[in-house]
C-alpha atoms as a PDB file:
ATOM      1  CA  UNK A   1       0.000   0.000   0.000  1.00  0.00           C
ATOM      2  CA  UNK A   2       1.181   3.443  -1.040  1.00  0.00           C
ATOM      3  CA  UNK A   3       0.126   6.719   0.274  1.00  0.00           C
ATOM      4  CA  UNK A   4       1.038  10.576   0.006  1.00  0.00           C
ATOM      5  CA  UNK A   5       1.230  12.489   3.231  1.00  0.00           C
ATOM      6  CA  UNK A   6       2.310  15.659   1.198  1.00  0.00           C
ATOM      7  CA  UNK A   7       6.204  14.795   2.283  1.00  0.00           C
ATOM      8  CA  UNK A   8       6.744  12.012  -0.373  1.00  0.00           C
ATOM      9  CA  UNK A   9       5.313   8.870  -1.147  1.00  0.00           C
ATOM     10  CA  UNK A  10       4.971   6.412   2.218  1.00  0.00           C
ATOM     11  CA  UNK A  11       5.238   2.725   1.666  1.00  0.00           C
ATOM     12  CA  UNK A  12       3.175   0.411   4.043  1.00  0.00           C
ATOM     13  CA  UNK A  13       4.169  -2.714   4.158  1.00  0.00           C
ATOM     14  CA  UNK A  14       2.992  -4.883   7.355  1.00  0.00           C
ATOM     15  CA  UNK A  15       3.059  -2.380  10.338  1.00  0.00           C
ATOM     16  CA  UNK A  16       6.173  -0.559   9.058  1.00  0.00           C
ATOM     17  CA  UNK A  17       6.022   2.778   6.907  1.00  0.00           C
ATOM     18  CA  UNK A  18       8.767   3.406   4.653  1.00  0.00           C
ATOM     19  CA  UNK A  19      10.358   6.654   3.160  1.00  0.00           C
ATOM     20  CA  UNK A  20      10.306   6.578  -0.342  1.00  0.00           C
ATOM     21  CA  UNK A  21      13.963   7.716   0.027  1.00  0.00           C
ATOM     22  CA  UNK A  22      14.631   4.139   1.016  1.00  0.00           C
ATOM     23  CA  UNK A  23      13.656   3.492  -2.421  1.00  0.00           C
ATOM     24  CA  UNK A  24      14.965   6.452  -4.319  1.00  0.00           C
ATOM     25  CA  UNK A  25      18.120   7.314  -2.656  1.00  0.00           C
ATOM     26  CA  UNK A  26      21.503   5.734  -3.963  1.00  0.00           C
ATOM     27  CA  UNK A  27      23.757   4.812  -1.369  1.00  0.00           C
ATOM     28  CA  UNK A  28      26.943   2.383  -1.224  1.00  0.00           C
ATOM     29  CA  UNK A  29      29.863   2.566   1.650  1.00  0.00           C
ATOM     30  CA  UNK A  30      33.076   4.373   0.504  1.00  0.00           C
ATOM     31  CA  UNK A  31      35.096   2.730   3.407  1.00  0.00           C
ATOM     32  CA  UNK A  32      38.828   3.678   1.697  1.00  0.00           C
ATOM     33  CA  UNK A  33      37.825   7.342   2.205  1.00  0.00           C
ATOM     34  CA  UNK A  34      35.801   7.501   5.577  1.00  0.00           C
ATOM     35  CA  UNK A  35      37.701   4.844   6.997  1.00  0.00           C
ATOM     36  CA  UNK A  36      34.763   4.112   9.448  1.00  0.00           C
ATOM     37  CA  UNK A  37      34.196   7.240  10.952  1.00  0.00           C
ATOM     38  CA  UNK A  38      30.524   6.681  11.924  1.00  0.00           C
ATOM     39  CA  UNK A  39      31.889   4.598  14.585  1.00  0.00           C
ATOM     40  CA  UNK A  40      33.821   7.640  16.005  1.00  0.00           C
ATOM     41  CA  UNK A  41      31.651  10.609  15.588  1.00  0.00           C
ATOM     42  CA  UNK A  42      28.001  11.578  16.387  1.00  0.00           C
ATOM     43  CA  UNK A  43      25.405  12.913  19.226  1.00  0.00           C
ATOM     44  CA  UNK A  44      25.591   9.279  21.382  1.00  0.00           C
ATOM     45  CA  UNK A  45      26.232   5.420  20.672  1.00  0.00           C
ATOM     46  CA  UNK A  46      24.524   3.496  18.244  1.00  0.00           C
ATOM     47  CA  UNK A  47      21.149   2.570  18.879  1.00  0.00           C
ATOM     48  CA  UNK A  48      20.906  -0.865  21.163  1.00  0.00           C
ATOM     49  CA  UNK A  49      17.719  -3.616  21.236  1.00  0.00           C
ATOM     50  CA  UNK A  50      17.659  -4.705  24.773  1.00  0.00           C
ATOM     51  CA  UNK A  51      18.396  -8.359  23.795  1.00  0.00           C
ATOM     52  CA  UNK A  52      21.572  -6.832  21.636  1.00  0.00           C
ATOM     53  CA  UNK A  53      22.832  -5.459  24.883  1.00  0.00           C
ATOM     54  CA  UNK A  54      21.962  -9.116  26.724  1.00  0.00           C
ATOM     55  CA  UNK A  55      24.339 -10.574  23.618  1.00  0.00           C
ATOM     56  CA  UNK A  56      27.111  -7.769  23.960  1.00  0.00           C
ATOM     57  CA  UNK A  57      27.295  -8.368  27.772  1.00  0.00           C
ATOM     58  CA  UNK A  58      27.640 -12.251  27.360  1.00  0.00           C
ATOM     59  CA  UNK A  59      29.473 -12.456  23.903  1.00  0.00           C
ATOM     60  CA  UNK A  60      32.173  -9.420  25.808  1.00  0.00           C
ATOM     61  CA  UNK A  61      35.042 -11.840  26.607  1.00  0.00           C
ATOM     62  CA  UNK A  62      35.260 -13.137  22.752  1.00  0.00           C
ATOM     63  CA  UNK A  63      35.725  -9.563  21.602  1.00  0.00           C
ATOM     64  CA  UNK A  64      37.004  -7.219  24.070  1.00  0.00           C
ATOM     65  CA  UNK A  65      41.050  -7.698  23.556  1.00  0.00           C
ATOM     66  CA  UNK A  66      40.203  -6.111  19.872  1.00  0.00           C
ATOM     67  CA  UNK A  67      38.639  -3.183  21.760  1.00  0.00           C
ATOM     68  CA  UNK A  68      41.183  -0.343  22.597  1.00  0.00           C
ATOM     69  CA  UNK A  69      42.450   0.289  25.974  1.00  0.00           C
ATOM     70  CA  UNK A  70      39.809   3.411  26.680  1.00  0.00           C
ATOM     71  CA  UNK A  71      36.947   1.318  25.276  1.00  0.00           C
ATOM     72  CA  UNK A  72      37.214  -1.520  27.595  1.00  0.00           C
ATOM     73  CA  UNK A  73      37.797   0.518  30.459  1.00  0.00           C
ATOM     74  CA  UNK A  74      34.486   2.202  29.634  1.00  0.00           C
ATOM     75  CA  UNK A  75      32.553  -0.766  29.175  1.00  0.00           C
ATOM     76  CA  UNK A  76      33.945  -2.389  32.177  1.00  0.00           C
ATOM     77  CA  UNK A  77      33.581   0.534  34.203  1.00  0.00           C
ATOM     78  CA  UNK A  78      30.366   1.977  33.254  1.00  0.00           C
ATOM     79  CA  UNK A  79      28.206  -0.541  31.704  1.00  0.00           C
ATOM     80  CA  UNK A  80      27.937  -2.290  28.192  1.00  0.00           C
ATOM     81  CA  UNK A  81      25.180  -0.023  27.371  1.00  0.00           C
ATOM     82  CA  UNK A  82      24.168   4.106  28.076  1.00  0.00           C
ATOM     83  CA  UNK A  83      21.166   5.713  27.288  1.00  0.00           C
ATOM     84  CA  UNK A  84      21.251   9.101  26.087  1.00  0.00           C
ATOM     85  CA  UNK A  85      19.607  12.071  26.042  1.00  0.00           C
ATOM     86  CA  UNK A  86      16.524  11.277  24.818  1.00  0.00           C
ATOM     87  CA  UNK A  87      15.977   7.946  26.791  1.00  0.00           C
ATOM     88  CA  UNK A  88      17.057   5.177  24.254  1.00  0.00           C
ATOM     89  CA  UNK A  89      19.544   2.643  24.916  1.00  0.00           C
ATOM     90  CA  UNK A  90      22.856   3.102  22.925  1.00  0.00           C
ATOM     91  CA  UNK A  91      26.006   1.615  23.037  1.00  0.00           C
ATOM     92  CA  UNK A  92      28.848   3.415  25.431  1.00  0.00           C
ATOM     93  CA  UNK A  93      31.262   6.070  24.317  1.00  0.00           C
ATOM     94  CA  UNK A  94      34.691   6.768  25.528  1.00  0.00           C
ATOM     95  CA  UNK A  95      34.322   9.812  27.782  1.00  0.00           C
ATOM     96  CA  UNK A  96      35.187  12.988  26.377  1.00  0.00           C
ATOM     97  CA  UNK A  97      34.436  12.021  23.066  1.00  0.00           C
ATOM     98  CA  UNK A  98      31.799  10.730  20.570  1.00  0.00           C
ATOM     99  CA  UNK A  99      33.976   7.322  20.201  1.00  0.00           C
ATOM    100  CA  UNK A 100      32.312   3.851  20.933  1.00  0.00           C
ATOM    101  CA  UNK A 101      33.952   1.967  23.015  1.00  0.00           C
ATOM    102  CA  UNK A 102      33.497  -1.070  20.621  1.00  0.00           C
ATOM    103  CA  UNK A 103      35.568   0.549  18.018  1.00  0.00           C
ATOM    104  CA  UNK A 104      38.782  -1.657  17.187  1.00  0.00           C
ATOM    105  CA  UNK A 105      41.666   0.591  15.249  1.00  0.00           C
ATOM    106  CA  UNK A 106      44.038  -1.651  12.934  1.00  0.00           C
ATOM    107  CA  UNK A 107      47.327   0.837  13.174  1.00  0.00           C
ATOM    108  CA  UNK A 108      46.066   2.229   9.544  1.00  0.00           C
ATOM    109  CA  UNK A 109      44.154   5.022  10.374  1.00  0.00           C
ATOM    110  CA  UNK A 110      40.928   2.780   9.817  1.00  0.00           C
ATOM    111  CA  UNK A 111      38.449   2.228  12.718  1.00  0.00           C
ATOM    112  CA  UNK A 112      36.334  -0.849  12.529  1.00  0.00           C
ATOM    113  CA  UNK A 113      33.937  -2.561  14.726  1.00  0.00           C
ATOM    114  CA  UNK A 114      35.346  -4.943  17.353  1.00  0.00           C
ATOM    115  CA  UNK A 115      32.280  -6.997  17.774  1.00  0.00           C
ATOM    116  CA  UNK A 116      31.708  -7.343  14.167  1.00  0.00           C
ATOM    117  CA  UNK A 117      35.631  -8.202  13.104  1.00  0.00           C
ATOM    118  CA  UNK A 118      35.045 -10.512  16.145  1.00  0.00           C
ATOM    119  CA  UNK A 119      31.849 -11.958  14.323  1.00  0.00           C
ATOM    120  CA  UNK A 120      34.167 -12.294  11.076  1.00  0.00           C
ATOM    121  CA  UNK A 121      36.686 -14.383  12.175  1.00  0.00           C
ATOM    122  CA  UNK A 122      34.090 -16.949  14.151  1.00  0.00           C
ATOM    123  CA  UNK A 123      35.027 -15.723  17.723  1.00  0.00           C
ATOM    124  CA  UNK A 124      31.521 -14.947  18.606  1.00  0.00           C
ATOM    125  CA  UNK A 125      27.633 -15.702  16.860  1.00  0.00           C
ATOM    126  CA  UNK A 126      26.862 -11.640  17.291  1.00  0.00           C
ATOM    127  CA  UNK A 127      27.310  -9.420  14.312  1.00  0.00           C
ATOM    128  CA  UNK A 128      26.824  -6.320  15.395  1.00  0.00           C
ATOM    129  CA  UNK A 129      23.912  -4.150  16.512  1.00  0.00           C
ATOM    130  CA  UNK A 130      21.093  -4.204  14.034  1.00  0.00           C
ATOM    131  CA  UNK A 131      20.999   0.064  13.721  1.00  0.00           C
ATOM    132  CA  UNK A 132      25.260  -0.084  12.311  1.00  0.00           C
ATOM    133  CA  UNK A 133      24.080  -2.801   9.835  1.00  0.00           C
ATOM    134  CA  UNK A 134      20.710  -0.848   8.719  1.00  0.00           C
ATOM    135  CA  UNK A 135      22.289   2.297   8.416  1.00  0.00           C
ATOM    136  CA  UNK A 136      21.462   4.938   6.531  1.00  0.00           C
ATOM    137  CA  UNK A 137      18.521   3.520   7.433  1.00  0.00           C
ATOM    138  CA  UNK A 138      17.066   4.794  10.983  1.00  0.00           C
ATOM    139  CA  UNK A 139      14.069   2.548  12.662  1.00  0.00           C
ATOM    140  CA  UNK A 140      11.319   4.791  14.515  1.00  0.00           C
ATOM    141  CA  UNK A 141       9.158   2.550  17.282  1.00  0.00           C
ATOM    142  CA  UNK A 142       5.336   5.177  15.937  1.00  0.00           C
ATOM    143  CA  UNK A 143       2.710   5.567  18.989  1.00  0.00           C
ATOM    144  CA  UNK A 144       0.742   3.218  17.239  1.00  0.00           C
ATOM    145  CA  UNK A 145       3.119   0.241  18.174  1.00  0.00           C
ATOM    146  CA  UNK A 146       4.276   0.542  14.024  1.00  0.00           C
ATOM    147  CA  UNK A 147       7.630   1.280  13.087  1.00  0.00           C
ATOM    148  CA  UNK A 148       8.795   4.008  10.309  1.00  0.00           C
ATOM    149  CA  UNK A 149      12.164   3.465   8.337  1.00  0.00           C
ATOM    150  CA  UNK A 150      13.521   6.641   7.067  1.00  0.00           C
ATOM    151  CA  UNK A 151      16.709   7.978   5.219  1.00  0.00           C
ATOM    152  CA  UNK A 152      18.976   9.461   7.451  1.00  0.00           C
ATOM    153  CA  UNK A 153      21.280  11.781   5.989  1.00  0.00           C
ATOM    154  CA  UNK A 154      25.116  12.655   7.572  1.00  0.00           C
ATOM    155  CA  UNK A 155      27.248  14.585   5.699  1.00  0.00           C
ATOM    156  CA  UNK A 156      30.320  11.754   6.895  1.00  0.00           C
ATOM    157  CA  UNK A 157      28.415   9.505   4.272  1.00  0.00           C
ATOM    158  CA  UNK A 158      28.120  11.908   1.391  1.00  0.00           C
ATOM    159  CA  UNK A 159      30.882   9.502  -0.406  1.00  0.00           C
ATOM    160  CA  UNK A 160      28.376   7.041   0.295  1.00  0.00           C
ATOM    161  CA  UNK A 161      25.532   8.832  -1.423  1.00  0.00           C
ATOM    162  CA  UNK A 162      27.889   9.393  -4.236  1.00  0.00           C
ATOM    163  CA  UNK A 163      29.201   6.013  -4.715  1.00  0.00           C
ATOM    164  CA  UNK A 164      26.307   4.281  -4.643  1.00  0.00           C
ATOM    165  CA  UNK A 165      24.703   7.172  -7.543  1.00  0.00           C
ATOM    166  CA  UNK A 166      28.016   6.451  -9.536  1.00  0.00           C
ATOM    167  CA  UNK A 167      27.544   2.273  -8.988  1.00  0.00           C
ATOM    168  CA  UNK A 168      23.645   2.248  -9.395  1.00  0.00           C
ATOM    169  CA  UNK A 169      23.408   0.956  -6.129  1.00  0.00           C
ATOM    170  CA  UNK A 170      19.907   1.893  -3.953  1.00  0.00           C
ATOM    171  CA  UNK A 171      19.550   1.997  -0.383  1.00  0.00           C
ATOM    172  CA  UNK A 172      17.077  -0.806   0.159  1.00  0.00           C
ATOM    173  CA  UNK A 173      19.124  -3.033  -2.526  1.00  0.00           C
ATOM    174  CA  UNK A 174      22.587  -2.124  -0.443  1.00  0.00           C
ATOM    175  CA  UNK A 175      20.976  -2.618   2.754  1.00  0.00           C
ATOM    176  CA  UNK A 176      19.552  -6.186   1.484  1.00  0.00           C
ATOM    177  CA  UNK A 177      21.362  -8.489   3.653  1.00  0.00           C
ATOM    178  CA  UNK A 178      19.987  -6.497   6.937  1.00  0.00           C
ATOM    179  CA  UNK A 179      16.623  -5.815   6.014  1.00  0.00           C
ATOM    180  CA  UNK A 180      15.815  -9.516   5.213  1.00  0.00           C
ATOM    181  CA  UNK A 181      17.552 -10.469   8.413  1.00  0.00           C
ATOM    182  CA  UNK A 182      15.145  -7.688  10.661  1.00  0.00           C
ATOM    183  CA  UNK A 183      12.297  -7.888   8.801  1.00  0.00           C
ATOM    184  CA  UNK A 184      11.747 -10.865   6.655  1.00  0.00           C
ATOM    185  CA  UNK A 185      12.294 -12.376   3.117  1.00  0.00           C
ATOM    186  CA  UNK A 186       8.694 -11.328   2.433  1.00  0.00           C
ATOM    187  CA  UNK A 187       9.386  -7.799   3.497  1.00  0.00           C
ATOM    188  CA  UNK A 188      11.946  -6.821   1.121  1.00  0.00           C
ATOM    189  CA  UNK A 189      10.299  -8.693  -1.423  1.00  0.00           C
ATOM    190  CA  UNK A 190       7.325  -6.071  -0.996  1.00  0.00           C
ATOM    191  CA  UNK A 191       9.881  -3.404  -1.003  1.00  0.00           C
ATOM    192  CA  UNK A 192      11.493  -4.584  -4.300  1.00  0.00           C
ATOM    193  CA  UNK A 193       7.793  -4.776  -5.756  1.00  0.00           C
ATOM    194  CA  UNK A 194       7.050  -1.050  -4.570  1.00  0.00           C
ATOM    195  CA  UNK A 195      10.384   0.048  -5.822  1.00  0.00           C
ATOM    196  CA  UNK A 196       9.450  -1.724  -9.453  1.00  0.00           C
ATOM    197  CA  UNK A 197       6.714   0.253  -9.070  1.00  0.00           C
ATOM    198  CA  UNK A 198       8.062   3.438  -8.290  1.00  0.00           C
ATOM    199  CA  UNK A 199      10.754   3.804 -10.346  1.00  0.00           C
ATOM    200  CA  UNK A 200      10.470   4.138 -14.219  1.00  0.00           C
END
C-alpha cells in the first residue's frame, strides 16, 4: 500500500512505513575514504535492542582484547550499554568524546567494529547491533506500536551517497542483507515490488 502524506510517497508494508527515500536514494559505503568514521563521531552510541545489549554483555570476553584500551575501560567501568539524552539505549562512548567503546583501530588510520571483526573471524555468533548494519537507514518505534524506516542523511556519508549514484546501487538493494535479516524475506520482497513500481 502506497500513500502521500504531502512529504513524499509512504510505503506500508505490514506495520512498518517506509520513506520513499529508502527506495529512491543511492547509497553504497566508501570505506577507503571515511575509513569508518561513523563509529567515532556523532550525538551518542549506536542505537541498542535490549536483547543486543543481553548478547554484547555475554558475547564481551570473545571480543574485548580487539577493543582499545579506553573502550574496555568504559565498558567495564560503566556498563555495556548508556542511554542518552533522549531515553534510548545506545552503546557506550569513551568519555570525552563521541567514540564507541566497541571501536577496534588496525594501526592504519581505519576504525572498525570490534564486535563485528570478532563476528568475522568466528570468535563470537553476534554481528553487530542491528541500527550499524541498517544504516542509513534509521528505525522509529510510531505511537501506534508501528515502526517508520527513514533515510537518514550525515554529511560523513556523502561519499556514500555518491558512490552508490556512480555504482547504481539503492539503499534498500545495499541494505539487502539487513533488512531480510530484521524484517523478513517477504518484506523486502514487498519493497522490491514497490520500488518496481516506483521507479520508471
Amino acid at each position: 500500500m502506497m500513500g502521500h502524506n504531502g512529504f513524499g510517497t509512504i510505503i506500508q508494508i505490514g506495520n512498518c512505513l517506509v520513506s520513499e527515500d529508502v527506495i529512491f536514494e543511492y547509497f553504497s559505503c566508501d570505506y577507503e575514504k571515511c575509513k569508518g568514521e561513523c563509529c567515532i563521531v556523532g550525538d551518542s552510541g549506536a542505537p541498542l535492542k535490549e536483547d543486543e545489549a543481553e548478547i554484547i554483555e555475554k558475547e564481551y570476553g570473545a571480543f574485548s582484547s580487539l577493543m582499545s584500551e579506553a573502550g574496555r575501560q568504559e565498558a567495564e567501568a560503566k556498563g555495556f550499554f548508556d542511554i542518552d539524552i533522549e531515553g534510548d539505549m545506545v552503546t557506550p562512548t569513551i568519555g570525552g568524546t563521541q567514540e564507541c567503546a566497541y571501536s577496534h583501530f588496525d594501526g592504519k588510520g581505519n576504525c572498525l567494529c570490534a564486535i563485528e571483526k570478532c563476528f568475522f573471524a568466528g570468535g563470537c555468533s553476534f554481528h553487530k547491533p542491528i541500527s550499524c548494519r541498517l544504516y542509513p537507514i534509521r528505525v522509529t518505534e510510531l505511537t501506534g506500536g508501528g515502526l517508520a524506516l527513514n533515510l537518514h542523511r550525515w554529511g560523513i556519508c556523502s561519499d556514500a551517497f555518491e558512490k552508490g549514484k556512480k555504482d547504481g546501487i539503492r539503499v534498500y538493494q545495499f541494505l539487502e542483507g539487513p533488512i531480510r535479516e530484521e524484517f523478513g524475506d517477504e518484506f523486502y520482497e514487498a519493497l522490491t515490488a514497490a520500488a518496481a513500481e516506483l521507479i520508471h
